[in-house]
N, C-alpha and C. Protein backbone atom coordinates (compact mmCIF):
# COMPACT_ATOMS: atom_id res chain seq x y z
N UNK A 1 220.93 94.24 -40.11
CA UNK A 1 222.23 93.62 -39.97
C UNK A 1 223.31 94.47 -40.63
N UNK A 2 222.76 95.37 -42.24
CA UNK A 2 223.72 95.85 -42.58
C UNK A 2 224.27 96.61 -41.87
N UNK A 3 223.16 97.58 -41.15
CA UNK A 3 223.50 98.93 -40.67
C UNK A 3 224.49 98.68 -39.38
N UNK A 4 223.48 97.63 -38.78
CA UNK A 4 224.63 97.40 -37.29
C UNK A 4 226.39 97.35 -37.77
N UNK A 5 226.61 96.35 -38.97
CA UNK A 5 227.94 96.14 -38.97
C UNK A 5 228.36 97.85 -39.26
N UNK A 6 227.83 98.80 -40.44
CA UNK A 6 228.04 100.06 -40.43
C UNK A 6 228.76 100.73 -39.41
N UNK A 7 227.66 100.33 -38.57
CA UNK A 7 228.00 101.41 -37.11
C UNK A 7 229.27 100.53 -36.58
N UNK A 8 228.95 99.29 -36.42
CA UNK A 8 230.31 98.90 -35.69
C UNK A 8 231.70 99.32 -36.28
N UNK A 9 231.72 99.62 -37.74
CA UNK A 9 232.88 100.04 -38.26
C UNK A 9 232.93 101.59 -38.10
N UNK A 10 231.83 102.35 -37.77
CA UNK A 10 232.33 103.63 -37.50
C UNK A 10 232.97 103.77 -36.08
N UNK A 11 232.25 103.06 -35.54
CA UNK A 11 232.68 103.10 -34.06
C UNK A 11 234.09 102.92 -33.91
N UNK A 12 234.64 101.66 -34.73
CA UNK A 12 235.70 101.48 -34.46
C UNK A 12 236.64 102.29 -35.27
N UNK A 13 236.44 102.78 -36.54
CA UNK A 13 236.61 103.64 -36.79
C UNK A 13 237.26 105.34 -35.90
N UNK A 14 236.46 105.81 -35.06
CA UNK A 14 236.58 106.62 -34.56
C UNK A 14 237.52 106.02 -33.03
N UNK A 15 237.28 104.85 -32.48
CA UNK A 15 238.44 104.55 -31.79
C UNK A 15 239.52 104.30 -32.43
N UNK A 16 240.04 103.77 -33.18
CA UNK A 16 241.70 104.25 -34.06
C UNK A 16 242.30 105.21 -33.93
N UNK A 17 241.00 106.20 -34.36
CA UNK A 17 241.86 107.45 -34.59
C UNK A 17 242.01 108.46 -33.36
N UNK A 18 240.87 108.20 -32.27
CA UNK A 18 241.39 108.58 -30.87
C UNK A 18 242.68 107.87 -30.47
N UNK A 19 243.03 106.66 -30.61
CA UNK A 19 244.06 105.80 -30.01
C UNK A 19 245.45 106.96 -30.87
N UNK A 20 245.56 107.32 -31.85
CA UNK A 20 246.03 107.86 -32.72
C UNK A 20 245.96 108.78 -31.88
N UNK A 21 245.24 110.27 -31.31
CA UNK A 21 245.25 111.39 -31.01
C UNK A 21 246.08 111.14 -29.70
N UNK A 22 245.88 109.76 -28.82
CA UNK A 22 246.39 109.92 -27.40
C UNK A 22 247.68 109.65 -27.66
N UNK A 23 248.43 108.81 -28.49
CA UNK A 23 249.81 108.58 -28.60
C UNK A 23 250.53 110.04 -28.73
N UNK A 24 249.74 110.52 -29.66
CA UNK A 24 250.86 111.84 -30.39
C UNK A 24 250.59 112.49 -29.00
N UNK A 25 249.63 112.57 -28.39
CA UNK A 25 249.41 113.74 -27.18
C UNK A 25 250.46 113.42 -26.03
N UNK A 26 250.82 112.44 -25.87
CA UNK A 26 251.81 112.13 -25.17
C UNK A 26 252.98 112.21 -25.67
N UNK A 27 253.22 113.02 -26.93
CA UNK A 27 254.65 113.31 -27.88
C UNK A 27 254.90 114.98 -27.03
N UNK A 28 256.07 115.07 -27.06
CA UNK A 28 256.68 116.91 -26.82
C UNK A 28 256.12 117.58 -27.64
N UNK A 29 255.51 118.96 -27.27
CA UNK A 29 254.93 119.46 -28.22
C UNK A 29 256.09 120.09 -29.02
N UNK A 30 256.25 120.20 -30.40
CA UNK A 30 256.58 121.19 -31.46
C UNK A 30 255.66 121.50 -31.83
N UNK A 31 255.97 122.80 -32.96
CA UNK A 31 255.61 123.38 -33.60
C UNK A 31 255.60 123.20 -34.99
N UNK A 32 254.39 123.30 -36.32
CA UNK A 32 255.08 123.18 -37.51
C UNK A 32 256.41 123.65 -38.15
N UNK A 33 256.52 122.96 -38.88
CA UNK A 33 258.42 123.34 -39.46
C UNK A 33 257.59 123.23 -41.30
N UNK A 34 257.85 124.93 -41.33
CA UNK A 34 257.29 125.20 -43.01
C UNK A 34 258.37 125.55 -43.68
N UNK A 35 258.71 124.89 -45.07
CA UNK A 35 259.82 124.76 -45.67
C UNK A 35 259.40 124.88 -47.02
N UNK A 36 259.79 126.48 -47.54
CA UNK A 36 259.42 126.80 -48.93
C UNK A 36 260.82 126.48 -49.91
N UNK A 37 260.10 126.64 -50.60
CA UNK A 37 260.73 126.11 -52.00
C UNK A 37 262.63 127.40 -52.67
N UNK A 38 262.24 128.62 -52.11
CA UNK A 38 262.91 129.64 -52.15
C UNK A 38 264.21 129.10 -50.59
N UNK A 39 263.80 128.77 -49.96
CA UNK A 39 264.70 127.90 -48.70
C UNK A 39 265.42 127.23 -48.82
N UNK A 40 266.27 126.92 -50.28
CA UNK A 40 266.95 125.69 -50.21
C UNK A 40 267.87 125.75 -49.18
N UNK A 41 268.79 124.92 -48.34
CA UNK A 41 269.46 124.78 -47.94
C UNK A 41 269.54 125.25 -46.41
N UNK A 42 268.06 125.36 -46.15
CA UNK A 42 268.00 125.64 -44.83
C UNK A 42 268.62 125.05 -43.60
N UNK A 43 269.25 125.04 -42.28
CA UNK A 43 269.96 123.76 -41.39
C UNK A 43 268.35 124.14 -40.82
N UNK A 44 267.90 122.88 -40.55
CA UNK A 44 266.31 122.38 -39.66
C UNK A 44 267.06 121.69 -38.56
N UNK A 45 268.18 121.66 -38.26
CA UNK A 45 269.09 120.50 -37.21
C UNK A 45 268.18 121.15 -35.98
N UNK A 46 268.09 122.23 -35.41
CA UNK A 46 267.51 122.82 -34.21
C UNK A 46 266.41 122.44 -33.96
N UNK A 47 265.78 122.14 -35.49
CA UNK A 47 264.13 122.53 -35.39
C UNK A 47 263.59 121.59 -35.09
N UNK A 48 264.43 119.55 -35.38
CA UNK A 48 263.85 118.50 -35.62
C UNK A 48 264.73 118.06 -33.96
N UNK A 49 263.98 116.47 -34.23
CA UNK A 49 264.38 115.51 -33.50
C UNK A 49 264.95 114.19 -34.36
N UNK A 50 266.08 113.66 -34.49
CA UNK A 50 265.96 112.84 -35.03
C UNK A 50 266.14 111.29 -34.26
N UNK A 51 265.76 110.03 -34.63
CA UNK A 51 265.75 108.82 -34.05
C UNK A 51 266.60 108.00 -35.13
N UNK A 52 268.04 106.84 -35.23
CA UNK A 52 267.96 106.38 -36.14
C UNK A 52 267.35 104.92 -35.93
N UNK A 53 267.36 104.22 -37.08
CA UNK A 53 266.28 102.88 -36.82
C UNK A 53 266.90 101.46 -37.55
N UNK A 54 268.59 101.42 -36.99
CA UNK A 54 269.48 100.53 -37.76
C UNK A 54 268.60 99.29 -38.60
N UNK A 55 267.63 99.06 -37.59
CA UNK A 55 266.92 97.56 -38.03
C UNK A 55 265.66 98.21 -39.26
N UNK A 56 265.63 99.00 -39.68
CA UNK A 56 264.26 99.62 -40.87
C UNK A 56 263.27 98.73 -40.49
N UNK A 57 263.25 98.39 -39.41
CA UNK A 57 261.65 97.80 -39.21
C UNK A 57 260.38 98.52 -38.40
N UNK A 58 260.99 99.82 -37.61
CA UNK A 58 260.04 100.40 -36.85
C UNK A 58 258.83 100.21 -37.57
N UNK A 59 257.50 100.97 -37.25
CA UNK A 59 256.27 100.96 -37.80
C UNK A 59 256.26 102.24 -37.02
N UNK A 60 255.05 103.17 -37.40
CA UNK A 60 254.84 104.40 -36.74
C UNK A 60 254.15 104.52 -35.55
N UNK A 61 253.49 103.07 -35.25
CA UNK A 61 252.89 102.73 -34.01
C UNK A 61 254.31 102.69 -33.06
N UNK A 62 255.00 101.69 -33.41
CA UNK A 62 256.53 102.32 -32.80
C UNK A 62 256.73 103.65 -32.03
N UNK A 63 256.83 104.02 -33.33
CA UNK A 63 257.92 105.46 -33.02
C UNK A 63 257.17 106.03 -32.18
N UNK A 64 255.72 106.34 -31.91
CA UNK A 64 254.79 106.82 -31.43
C UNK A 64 254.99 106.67 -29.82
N UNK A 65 255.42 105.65 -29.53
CA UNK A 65 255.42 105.00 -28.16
C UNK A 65 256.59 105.71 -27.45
N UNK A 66 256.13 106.10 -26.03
CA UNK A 66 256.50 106.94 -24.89
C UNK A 66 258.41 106.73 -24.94
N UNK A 67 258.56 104.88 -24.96
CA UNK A 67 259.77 104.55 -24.90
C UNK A 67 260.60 105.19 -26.41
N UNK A 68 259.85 104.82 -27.74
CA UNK A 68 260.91 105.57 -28.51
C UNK A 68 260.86 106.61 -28.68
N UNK A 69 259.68 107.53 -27.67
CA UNK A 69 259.77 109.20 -27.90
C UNK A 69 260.89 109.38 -26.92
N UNK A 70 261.27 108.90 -26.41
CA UNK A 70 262.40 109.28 -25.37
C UNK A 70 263.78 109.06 -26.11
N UNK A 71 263.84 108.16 -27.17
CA UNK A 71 265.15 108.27 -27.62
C UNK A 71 265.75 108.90 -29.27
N UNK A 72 264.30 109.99 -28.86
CA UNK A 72 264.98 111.00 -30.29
C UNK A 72 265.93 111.50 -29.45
N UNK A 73 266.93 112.16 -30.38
CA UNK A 73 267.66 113.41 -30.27
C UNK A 73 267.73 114.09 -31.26
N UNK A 74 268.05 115.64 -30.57
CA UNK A 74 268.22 117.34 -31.56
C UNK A 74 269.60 117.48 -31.43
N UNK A 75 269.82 117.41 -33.24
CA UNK A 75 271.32 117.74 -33.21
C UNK A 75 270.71 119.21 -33.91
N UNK A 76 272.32 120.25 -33.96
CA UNK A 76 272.64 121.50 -34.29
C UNK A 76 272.21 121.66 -36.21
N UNK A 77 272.69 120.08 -36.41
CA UNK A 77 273.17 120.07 -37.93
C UNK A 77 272.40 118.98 -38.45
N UNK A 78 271.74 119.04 -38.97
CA UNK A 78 271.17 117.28 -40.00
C UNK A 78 272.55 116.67 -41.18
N UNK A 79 273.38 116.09 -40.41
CA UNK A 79 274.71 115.61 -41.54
C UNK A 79 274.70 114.25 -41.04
N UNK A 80 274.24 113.17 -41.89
CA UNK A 80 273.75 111.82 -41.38
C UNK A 80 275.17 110.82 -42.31
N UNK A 81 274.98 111.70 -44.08
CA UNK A 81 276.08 111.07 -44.43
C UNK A 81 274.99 110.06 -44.90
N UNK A 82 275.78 109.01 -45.56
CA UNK A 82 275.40 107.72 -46.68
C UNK A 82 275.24 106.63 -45.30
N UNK A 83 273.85 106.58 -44.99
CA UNK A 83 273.82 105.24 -43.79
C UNK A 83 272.55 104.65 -45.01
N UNK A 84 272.47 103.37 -44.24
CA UNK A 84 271.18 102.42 -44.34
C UNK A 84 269.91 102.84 -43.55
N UNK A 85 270.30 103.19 -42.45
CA UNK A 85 269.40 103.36 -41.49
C UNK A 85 268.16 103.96 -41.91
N UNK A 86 267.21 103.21 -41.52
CA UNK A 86 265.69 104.49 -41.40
C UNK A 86 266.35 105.50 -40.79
N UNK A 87 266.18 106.69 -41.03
CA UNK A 87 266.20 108.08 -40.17
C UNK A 87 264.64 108.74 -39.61
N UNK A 88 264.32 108.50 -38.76
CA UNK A 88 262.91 109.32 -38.77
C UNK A 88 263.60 110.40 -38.13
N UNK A 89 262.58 111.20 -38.31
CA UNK A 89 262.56 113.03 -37.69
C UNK A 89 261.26 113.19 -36.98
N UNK A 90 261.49 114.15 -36.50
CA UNK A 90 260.37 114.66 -35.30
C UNK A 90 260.20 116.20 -34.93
């Protein structure tokens, strides 16, 4: 009995984290964005996507989804200024 429940939690286990691999796979691909310490003041505006999230309630299952991958945008400049907003990046 123990082992079965075991397995059932690996199993499910390993479906999560596929469900996890197919969302992002359906994201635009980028590339890593590496940001050393000697870099201060780099503009990343080109490099990112940003989404804002007036209501701070998204979840990352959210953001993940086809509909709010469609409503990032890439600005030139990251200058957001003093908001409330969640800001995610991408």
């Amino acid at each position: 009995m123990v082992l079965s429940v075991r397995i059932l939690l690996c199993l499910l286990a390993v479906l999560v984290s596929m469900a996890g691999e197919i969302a992002w796979a359906a994201a635009p691909e980028f590339k890593p964005l590496l940001v050393h310490a000697e870099e201060s003041g780099r503009n990343i505006g080109g490099e990112v996507a940003v989404l804002h999230d007036p209501s701070r309630a998204l979840t990352i299952e959210d953001i993940v989804s086809p509909t709010m991958q469609a409503r990032f945008v890439q600005y030139e400049a990251l200058r957001f200024g003093y908001t409330r907003d969640a800001v995610w990046l991408r």
